[in-house]
Protein backbone atom coordinates (compact mmCIF):
# COMPACT_ATOMS: atom_id res chain seq x y z
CA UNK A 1 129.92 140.89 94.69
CA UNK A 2 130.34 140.33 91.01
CA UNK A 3 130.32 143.37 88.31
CA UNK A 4 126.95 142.96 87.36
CA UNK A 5 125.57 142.68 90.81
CA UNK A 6 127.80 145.69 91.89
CA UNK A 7 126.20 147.89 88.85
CA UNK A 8 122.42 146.27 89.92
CA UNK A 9 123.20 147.14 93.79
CA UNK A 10 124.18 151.15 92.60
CA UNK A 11 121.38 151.65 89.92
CA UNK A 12 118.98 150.17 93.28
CA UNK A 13 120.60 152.75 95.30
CA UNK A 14 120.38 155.39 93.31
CA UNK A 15 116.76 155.06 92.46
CA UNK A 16 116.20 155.06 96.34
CA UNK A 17 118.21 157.78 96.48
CA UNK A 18 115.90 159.87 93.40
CA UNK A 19 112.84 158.83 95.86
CA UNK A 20 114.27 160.16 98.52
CA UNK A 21 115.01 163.55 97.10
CA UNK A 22 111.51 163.56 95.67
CA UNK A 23 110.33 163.35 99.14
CA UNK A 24 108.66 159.71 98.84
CA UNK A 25 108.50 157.94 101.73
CA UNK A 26 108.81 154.26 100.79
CA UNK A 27 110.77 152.25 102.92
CA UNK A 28 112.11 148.82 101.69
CA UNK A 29 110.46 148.92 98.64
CA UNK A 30 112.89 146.18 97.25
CA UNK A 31 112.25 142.51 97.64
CA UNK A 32 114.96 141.42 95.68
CA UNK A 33 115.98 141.39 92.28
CA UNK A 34 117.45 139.11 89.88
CA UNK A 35 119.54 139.16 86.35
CA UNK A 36 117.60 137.07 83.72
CA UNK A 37 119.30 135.29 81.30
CA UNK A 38 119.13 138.38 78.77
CA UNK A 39 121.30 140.48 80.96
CA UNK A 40 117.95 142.43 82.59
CA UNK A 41 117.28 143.42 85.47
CA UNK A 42 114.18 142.17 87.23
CA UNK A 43 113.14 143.92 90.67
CA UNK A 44 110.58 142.96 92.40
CA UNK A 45 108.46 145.21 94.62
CA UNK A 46 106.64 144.77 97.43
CA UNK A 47 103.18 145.02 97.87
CA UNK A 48 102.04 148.87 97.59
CA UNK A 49 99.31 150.23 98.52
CA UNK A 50 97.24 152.50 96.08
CA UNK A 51 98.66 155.90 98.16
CA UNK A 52 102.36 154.33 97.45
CA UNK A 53 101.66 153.74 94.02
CA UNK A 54 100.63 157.12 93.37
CA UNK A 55 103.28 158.56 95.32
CA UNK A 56 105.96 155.99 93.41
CA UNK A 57 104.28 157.49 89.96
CA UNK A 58 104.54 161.10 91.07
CA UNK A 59 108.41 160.31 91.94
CA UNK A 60 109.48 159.41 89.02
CA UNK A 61 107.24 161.40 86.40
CA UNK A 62 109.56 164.22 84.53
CA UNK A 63 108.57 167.45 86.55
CA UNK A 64 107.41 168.80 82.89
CA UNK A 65 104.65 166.24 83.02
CA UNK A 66 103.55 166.76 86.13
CA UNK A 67 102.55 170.27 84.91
C-alpha cells in the first residue's frame, strides 16, 4: 500500500473507531474511497437509512452541541 493510501486506510479506521466509541452501530459503512486529483479524499457511503443518518450525525457532533 502506498503512503497516501496507508494515511486514507488509518484516518478510515479511526473514524470507525470514533463511531464505535460513540456507540453507533454502523457496520460497513465504507464503499470505497478514492484520492482525486487534488490530493482529497473522497469516501463514499453506503446507502443509510434515515435512523443511520441520525445516528451518524449524533456521532460525530461535538458533545457541546449536542447540549
Amino acid at each position: 500500500m502506498t503512503h497516501p493510501r496507508r494515511q486514507v486506510a488509518a484516518a478510515l479506521a479511526d473514524f470507525t473507531s470514533a463511531l464505535t466509541d460513540a456507540d453507533v452501530d454502523l457496520p460497513d459503512l465504507g464503499d470505497g474511497w478514492q484520492i482525486t486529483h487534488e490530493g482529497t479524499i473522497l469516501v463514499q457511503l453506503r446507502p443509510l437509512h434515515l435512523t443511520e443518518l441520525h445516528q451518524l450525525a449524533r456521532a460525530i457532533r461535538p458533545l457541546d452541541a449536542s447540549t
